[in-house]
PDB file of N, CA and C in Angstrom:
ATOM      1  N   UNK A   1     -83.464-124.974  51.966  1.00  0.00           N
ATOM      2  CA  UNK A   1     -84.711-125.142  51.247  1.00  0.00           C
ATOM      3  C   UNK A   1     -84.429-126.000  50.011  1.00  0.00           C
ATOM      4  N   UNK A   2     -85.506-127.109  49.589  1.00  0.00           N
ATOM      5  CA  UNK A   2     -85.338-127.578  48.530  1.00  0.00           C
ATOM      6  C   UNK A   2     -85.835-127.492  47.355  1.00  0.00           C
ATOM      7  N   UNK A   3     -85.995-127.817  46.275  1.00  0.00           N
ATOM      8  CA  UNK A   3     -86.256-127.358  45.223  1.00  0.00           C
ATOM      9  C   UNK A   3     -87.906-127.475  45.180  1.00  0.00           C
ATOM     10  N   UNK A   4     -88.237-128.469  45.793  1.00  0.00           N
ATOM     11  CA  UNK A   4     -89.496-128.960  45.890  1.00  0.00           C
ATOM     12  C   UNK A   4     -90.486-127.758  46.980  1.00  0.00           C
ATOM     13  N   UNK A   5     -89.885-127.539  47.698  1.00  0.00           N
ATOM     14  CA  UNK A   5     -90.397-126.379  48.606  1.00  0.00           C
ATOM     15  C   UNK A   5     -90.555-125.309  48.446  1.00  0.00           C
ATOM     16  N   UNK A   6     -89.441-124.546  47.075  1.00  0.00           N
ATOM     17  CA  UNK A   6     -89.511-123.311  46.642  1.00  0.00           C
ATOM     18  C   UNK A   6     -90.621-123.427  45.489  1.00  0.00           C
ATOM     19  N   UNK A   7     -90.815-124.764  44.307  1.00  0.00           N
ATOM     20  CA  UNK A   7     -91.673-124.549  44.258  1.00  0.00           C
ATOM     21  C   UNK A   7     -93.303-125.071  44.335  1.00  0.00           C
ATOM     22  N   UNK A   8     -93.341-125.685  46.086  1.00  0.00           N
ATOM     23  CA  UNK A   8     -94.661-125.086  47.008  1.00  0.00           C
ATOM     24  C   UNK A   8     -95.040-123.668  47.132  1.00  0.00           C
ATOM     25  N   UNK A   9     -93.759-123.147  47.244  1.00  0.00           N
ATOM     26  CA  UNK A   9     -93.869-121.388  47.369  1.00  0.00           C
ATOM     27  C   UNK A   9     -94.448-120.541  46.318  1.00  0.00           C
ATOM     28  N   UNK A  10     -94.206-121.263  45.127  1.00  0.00           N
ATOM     29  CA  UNK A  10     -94.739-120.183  43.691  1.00  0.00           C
ATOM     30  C   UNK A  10     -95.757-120.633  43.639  1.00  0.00           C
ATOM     31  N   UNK A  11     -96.240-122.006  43.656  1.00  0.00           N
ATOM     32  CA  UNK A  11     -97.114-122.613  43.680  1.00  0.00           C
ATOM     33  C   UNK A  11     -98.371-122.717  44.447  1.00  0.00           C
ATOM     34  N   UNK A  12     -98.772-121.356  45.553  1.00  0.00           N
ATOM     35  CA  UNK A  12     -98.946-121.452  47.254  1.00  0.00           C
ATOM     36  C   UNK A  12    -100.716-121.310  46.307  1.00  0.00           C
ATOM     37  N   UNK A  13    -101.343-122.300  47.154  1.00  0.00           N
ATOM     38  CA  UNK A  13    -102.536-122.292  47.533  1.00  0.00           C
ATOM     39  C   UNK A  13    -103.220-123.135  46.232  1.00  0.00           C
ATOM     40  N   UNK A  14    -102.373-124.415  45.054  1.00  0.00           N
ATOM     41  CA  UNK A  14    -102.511-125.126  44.568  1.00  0.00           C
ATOM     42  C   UNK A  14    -102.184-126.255  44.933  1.00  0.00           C
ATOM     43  N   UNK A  15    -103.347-127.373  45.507  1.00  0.00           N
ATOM     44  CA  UNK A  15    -102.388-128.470  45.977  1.00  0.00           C
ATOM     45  C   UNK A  15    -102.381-129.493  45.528  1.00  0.00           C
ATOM     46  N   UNK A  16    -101.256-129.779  45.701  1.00  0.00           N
ATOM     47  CA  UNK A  16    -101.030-131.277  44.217  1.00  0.00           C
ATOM     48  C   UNK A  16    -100.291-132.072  45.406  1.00  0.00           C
ATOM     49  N   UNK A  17     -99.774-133.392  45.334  1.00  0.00           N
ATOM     50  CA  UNK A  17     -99.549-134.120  45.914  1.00  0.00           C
ATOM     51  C   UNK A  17     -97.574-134.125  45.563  1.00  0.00           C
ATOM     52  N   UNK A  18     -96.957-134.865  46.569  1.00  0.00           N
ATOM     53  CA  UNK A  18     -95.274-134.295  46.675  1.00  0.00           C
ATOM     54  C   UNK A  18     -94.824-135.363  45.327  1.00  0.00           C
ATOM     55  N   UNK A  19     -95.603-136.291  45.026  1.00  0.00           N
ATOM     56  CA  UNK A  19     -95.364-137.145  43.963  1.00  0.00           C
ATOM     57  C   UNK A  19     -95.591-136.197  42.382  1.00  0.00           C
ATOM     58  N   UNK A  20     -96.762-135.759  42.300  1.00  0.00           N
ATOM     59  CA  UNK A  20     -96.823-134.840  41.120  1.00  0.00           C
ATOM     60  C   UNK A  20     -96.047-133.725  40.902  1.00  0.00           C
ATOM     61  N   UNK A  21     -95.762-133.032  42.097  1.00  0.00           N
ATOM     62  CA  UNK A  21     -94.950-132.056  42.214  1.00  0.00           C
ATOM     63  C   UNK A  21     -93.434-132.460  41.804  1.00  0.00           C
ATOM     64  N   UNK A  22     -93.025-133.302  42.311  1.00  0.00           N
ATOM     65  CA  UNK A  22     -91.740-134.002  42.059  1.00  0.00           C
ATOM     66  C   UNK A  22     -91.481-134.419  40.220  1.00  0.00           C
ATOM     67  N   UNK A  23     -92.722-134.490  39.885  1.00  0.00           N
ATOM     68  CA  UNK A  23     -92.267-135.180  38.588  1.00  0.00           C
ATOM     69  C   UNK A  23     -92.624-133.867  37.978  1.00  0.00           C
ATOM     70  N   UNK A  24     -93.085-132.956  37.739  1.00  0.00           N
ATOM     71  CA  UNK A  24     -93.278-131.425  37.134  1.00  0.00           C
ATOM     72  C   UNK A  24     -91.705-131.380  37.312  1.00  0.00           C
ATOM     73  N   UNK A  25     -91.019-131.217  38.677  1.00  0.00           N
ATOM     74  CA  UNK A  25     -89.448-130.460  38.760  1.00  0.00           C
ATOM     75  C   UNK A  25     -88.539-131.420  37.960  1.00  0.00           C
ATOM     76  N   UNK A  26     -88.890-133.252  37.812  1.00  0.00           N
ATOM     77  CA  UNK A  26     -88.149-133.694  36.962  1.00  0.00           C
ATOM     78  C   UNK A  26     -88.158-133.307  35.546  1.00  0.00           C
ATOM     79  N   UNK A  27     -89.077-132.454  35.064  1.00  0.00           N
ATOM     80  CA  UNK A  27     -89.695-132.363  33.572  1.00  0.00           C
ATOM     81  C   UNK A  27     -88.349-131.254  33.961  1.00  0.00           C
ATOM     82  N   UNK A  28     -88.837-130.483  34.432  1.00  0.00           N
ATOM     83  CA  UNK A  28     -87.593-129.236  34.419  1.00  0.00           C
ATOM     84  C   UNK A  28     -86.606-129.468  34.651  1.00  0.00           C
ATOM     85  N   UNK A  29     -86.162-130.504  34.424  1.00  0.00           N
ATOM     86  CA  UNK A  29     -84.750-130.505  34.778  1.00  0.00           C
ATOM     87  C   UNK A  29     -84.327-130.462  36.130  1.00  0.00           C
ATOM     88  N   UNK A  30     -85.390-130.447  36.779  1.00  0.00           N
ATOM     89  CA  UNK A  30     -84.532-130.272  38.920  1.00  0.00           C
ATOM     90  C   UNK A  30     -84.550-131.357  39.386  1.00  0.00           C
ATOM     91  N   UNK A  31     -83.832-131.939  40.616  1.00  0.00           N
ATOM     92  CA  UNK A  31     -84.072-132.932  41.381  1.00  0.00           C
ATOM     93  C   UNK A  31     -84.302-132.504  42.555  1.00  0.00           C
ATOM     94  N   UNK A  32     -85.707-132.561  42.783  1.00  0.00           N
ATOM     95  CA  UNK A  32     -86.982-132.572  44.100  1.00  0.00           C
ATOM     96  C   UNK A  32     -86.120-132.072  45.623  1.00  0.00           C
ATOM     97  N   UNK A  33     -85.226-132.951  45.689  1.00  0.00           N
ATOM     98  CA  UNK A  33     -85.043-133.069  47.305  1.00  0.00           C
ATOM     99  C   UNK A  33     -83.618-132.161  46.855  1.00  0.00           C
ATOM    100  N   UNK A  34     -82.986-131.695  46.016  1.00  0.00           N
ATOM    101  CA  UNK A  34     -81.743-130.979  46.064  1.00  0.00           C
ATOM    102  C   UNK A  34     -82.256-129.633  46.376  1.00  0.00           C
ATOM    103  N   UNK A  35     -80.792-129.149  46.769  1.00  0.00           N
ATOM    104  CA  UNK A  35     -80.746-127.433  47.706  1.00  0.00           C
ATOM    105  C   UNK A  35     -81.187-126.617  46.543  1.00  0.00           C
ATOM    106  N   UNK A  36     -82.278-125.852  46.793  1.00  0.00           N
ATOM    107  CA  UNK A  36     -82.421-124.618  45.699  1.00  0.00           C
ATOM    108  C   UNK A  36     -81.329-123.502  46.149  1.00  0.00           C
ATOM    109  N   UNK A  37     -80.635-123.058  44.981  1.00  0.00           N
ATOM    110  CA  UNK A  37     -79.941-122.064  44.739  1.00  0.00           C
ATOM    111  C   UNK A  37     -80.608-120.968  44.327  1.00  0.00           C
ATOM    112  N   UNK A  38     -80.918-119.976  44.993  1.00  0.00           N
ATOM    113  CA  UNK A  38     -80.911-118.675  44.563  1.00  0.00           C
ATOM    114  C   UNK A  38     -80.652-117.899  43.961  1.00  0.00           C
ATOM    115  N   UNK A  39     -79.046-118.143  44.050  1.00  0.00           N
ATOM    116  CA  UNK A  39     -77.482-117.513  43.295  1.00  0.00           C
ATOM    117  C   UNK A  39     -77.657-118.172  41.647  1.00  0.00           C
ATOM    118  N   UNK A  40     -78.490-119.243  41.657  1.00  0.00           N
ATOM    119  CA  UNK A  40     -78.361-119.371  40.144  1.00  0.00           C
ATOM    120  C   UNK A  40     -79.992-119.430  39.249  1.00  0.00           C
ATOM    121  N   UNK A  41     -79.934-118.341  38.329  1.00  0.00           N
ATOM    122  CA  UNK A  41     -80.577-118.249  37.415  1.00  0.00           C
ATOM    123  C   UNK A  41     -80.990-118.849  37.068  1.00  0.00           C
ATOM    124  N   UNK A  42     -80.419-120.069  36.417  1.00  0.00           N
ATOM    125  CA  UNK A  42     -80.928-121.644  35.595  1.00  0.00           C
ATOM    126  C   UNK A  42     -81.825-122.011  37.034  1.00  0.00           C
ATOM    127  N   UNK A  43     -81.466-121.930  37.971  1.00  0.00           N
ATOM    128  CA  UNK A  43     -82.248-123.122  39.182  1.00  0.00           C
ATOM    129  C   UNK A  43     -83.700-122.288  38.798  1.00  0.00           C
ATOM    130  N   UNK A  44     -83.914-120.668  39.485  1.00  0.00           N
ATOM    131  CA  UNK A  44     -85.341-120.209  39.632  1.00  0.00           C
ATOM    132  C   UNK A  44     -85.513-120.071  38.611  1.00  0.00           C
ATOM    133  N   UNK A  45     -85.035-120.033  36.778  1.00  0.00           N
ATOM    134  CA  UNK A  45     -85.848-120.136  35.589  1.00  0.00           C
ATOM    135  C   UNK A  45     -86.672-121.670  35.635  1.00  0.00           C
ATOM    136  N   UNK A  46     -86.202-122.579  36.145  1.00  0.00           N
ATOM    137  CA  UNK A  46     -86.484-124.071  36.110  1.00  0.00           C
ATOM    138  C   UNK A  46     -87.388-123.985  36.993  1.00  0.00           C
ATOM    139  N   UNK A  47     -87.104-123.341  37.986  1.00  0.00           N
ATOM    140  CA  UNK A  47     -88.811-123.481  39.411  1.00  0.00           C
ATOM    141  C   UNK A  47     -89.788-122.631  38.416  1.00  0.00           C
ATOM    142  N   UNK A  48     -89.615-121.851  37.912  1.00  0.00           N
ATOM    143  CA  UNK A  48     -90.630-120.787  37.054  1.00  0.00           C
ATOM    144  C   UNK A  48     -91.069-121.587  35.961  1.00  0.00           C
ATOM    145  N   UNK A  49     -90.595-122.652  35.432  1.00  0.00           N
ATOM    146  CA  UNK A  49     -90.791-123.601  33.799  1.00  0.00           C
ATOM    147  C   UNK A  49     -91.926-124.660  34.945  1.00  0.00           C
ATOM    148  N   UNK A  50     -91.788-125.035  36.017  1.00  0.00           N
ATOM    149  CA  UNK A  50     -92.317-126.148  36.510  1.00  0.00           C
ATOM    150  C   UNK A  50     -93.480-125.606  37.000  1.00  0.00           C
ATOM    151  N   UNK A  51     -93.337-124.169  37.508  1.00  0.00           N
ATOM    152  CA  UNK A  51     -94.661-123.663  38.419  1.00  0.00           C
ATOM    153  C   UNK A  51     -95.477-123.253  36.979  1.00  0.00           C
ATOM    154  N   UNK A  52     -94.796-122.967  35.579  1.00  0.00           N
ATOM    155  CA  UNK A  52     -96.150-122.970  34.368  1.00  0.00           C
ATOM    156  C   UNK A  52     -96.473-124.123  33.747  1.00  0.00           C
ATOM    157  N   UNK A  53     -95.921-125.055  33.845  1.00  0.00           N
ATOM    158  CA  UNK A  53     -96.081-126.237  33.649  1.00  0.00           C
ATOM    159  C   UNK A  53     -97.130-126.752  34.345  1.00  0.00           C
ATOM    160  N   UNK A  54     -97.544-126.196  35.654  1.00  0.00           N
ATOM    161  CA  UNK A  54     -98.203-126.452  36.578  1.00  0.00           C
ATOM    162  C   UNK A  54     -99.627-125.930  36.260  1.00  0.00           C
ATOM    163  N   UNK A  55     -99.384-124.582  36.304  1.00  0.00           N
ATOM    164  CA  UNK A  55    -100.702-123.391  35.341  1.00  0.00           C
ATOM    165  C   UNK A  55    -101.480-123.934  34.139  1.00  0.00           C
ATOM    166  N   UNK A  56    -100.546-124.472  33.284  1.00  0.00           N
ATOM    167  CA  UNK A  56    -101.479-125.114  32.133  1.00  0.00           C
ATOM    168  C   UNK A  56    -101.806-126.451  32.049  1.00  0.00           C
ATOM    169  N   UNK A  57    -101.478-126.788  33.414  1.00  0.00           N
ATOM    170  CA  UNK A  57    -102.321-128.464  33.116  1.00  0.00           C
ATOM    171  C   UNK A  57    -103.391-127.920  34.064  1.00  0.00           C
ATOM    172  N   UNK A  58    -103.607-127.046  34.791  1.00  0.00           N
ATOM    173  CA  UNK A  58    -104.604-126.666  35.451  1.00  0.00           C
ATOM    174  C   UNK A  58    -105.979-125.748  34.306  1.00  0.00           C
ATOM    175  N   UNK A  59    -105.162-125.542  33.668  1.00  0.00           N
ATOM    176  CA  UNK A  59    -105.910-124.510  32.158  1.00  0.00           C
ATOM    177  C   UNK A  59    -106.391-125.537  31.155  1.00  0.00           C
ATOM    178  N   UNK A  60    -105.450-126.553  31.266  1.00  0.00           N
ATOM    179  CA  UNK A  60    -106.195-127.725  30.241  1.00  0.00           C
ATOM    180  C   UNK A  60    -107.222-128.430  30.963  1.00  0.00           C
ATOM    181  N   UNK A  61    -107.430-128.669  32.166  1.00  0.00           N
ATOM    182  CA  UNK A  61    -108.723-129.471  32.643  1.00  0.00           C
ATOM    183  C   UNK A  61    -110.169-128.771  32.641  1.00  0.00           C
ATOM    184  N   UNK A  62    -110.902-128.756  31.898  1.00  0.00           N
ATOM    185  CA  UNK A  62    -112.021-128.473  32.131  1.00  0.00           C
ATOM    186  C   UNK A  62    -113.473-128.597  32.943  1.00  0.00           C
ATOM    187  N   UNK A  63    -112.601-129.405  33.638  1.00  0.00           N
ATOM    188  CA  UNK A  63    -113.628-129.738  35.039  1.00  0.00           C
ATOM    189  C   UNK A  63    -113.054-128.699  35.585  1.00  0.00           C
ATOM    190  N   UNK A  64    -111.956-128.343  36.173  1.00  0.00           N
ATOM    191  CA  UNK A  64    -111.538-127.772  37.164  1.00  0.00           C
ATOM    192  C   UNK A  64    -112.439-126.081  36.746  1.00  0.00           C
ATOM    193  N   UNK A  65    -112.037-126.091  35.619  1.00  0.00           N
ATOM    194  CA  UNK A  65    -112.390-124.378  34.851  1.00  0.00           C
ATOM    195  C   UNK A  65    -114.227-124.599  34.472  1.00  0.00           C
ATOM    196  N   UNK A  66    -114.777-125.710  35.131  1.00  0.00           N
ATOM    197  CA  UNK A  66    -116.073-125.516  34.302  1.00  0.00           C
ATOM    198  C   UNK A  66    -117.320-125.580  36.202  1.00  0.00           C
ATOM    199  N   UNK A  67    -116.413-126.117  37.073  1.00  0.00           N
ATOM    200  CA  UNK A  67    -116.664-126.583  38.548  1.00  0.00           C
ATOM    201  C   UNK A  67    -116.316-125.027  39.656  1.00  0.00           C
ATOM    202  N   UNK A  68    -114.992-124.426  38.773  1.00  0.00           N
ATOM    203  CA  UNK A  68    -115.011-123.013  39.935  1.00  0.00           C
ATOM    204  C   UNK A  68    -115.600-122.421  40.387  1.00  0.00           C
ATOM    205  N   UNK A  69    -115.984-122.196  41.629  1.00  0.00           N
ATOM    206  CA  UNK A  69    -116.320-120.971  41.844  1.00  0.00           C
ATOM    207  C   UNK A  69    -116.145-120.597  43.159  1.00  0.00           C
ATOM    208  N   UNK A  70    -115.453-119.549  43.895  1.00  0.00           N
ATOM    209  CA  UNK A  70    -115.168-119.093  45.071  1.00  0.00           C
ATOM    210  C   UNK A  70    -115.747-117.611  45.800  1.00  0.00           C
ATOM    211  N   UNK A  71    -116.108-117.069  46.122  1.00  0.00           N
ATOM    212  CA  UNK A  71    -117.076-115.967  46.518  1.00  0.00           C
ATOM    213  C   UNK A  71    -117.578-115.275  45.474  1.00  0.00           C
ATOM    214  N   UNK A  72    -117.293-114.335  45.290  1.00  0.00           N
ATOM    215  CA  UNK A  72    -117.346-113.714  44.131  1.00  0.00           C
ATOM    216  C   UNK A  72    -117.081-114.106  42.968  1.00  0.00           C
ATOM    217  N   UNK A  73    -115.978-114.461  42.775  1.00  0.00           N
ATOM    218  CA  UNK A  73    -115.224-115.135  41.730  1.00  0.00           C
ATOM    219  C   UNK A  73    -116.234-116.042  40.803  1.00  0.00           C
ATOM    220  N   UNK A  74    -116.069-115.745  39.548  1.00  0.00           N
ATOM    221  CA  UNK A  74    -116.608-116.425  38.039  1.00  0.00           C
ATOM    222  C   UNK A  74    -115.955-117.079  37.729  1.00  0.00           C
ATOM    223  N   UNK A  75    -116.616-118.121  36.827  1.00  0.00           N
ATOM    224  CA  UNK A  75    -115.037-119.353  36.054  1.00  0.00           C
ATOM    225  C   UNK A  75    -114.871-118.411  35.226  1.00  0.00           C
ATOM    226  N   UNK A  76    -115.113-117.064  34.233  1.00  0.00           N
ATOM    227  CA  UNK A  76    -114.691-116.403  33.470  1.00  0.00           C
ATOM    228  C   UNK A  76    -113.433-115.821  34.333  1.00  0.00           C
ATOM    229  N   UNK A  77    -113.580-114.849  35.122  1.00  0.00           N
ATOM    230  CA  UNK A  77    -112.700-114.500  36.176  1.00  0.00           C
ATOM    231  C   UNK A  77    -111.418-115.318  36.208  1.00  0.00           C
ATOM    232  N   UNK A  78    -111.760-117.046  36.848  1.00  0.00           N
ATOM    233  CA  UNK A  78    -110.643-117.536  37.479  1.00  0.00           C
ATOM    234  C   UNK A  78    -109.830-117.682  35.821  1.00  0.00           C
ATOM    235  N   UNK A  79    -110.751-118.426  34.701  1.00  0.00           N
ATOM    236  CA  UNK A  79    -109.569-118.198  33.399  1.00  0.00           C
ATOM    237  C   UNK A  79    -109.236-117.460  33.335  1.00  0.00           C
ATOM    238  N   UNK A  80    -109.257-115.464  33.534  1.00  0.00           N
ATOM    239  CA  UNK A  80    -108.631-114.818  33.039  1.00  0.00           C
ATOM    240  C   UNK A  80    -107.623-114.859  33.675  1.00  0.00           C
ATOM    241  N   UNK A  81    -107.661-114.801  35.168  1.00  0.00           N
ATOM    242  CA  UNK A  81    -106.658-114.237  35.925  1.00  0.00           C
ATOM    243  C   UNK A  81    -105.719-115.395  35.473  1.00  0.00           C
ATOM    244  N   UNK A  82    -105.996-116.745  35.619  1.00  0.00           N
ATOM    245  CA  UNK A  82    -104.939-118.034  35.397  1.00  0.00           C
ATOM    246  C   UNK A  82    -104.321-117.768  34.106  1.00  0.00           C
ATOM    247  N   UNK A  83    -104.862-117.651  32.889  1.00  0.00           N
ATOM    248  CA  UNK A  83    -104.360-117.221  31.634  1.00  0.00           C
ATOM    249  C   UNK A  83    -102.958-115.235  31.885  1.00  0.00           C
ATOM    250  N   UNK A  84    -103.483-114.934  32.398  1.00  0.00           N
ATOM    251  CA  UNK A  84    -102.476-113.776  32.930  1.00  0.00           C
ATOM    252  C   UNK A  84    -101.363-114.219  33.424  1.00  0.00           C
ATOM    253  N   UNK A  85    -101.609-114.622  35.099  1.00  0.00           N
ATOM    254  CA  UNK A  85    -100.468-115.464  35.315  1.00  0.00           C
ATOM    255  C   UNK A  85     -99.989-116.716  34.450  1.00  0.00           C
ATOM    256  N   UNK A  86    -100.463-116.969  33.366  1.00  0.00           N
ATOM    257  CA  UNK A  86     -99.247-117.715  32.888  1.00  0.00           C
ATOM    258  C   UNK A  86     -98.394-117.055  31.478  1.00  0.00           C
ATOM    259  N   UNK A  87     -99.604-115.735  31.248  1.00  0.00           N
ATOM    260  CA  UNK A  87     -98.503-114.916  30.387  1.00  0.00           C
ATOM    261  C   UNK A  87     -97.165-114.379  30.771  1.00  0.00           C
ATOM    262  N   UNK A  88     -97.738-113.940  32.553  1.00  0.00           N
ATOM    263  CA  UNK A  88     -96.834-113.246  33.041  1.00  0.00           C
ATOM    264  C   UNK A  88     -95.037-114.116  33.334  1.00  0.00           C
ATOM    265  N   UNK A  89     -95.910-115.520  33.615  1.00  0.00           N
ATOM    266  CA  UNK A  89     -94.683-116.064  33.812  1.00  0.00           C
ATOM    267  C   UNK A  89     -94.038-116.552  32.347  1.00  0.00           C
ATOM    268  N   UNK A  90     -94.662-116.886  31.542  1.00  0.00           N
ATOM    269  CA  UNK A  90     -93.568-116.803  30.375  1.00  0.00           C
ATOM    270  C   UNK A  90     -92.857-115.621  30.001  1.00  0.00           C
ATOM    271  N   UNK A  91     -92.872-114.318  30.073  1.00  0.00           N
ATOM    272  CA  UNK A  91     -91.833-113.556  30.059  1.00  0.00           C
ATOM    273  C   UNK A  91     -91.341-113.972  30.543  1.00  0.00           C
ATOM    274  N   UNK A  92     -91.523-113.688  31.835  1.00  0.00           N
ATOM    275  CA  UNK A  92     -90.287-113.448  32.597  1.00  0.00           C
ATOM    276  C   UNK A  92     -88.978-114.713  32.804  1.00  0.00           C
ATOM    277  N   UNK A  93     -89.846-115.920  32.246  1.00  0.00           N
ATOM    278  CA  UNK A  93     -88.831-116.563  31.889  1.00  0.00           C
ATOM    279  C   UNK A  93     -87.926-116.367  30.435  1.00  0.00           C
ATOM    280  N   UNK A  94     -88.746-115.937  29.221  1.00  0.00           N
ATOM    281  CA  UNK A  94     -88.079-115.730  28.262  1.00  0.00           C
ATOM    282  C   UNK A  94     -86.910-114.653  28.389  1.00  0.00           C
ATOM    283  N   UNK A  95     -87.254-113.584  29.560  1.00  0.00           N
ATOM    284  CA  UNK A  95     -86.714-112.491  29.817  1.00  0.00           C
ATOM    285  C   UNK A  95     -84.485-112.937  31.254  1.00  0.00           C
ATOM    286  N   UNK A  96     -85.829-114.210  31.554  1.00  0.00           N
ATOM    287  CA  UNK A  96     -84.346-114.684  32.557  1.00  0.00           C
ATOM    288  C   UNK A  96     -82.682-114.543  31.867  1.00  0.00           C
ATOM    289  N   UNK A  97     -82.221-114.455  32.382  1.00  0.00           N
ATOM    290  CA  UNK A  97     -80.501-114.614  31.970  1.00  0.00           C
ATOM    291  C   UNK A  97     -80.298-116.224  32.629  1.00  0.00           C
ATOM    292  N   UNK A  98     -79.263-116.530  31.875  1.00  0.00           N
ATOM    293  CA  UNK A  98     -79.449-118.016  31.711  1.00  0.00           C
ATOM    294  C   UNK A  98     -78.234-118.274  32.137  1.00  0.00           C
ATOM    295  N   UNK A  99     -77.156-119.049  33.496  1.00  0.00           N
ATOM    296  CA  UNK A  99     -75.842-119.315  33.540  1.00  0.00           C
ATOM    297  C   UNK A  99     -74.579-119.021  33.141  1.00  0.00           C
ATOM    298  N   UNK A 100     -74.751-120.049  32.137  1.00  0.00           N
ATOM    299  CA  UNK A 100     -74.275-120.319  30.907  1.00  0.00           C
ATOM    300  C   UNK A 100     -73.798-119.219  30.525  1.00  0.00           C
ATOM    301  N   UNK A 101     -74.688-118.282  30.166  1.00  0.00           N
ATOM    302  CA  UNK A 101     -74.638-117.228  28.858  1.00  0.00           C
ATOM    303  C   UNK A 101     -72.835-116.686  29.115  1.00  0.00           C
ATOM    304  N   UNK A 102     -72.537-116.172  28.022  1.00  0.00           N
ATOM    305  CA  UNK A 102     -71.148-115.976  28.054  1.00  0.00           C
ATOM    306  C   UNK A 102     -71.500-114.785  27.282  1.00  0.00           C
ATOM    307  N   UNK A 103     -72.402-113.765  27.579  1.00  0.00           N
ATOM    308  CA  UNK A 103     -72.552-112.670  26.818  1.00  0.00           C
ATOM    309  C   UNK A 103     -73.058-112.389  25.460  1.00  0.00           C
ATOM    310  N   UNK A 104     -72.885-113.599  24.800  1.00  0.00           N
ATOM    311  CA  UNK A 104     -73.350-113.251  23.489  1.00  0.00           C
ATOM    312  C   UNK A 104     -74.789-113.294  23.512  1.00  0.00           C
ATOM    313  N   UNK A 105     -75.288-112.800  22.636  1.00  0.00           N
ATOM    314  CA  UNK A 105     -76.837-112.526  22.443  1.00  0.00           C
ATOM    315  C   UNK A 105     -77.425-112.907  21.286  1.00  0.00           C
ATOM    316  N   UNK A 106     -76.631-113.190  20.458  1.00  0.00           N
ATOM    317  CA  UNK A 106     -76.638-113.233  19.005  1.00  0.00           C
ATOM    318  C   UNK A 106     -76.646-114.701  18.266  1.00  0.00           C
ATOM    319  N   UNK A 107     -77.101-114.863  17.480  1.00  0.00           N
ATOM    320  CA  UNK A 107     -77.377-116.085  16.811  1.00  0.00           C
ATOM    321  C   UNK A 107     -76.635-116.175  15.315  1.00  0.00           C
ATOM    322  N   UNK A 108     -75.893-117.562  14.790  1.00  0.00           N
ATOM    323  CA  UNK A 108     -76.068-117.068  13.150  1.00  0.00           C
ATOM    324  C   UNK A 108     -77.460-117.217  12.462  1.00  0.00           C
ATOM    325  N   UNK A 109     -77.959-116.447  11.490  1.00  0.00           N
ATOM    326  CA  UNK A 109     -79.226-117.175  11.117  1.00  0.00           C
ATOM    327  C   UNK A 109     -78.425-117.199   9.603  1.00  0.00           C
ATOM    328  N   UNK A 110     -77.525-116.455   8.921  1.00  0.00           N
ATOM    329  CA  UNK A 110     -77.051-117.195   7.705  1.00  0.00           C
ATOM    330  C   UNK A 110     -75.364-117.948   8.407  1.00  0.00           C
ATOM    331  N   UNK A 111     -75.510-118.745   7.313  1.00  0.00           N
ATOM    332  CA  UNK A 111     -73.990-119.840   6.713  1.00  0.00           C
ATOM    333  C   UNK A 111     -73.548-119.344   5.280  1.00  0.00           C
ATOM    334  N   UNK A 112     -72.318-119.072   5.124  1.00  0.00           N
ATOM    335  CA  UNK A 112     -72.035-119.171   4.060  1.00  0.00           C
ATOM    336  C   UNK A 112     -71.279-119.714   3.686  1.00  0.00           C
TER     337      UNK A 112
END
């Protein structure tokens, strides 16, 4: 699977074209047609940065949020739920463990 496909997968039932999609995963740091890794943290924090990246250019258009509407569903509705899912996914990225990390957690905030 490639990076671009996993995120079609987070992304399922938004459709954007393999060109837009591709340049969202370049913003994140991925390259489109490379193997998604599973095994690494940094890869699905980066599909998770691209699939909200994705959420709020959909939250910034106001055609899209002013034109909704699907059975039931309200444009009040579709903002809330879209505004949720993109709270939800910023945790859980702020919350990711990151490669890299070598355990420390800690920052200096003084110099002396």
């Amino acid at each position: 699977m490639t990076n671009l496909q996993r995120l079609e997968l987070e992304i399922k039932g938004i459709t954007l074209s393999q060109d837009e999609l591709s340049v969202y995963l370049m913003e994140s740091d991925l390259t489109p047609h490379s193997e998604y890794l599973p095994s690494s943290a940094t890869n699905k924090r980066n599909i998770y940065r691209a699939a909200l990246s994705i959420l709020e250019s959909i939250a910034n258009s106001p055609a899209t949020m002013k034109n909704y509407k699907q059975d039931d569903m309200t444009v009040s509705d579709f903002a809330d739920n879209l505004q949720s899912r993109i709270d939800q996914l910023e945790r859980k990225i702020r919350t990711m463990p990151v490669d890299e990390q070598d355990g420390n957690n800690f920052f200096m905030l003084f110099q002396s």
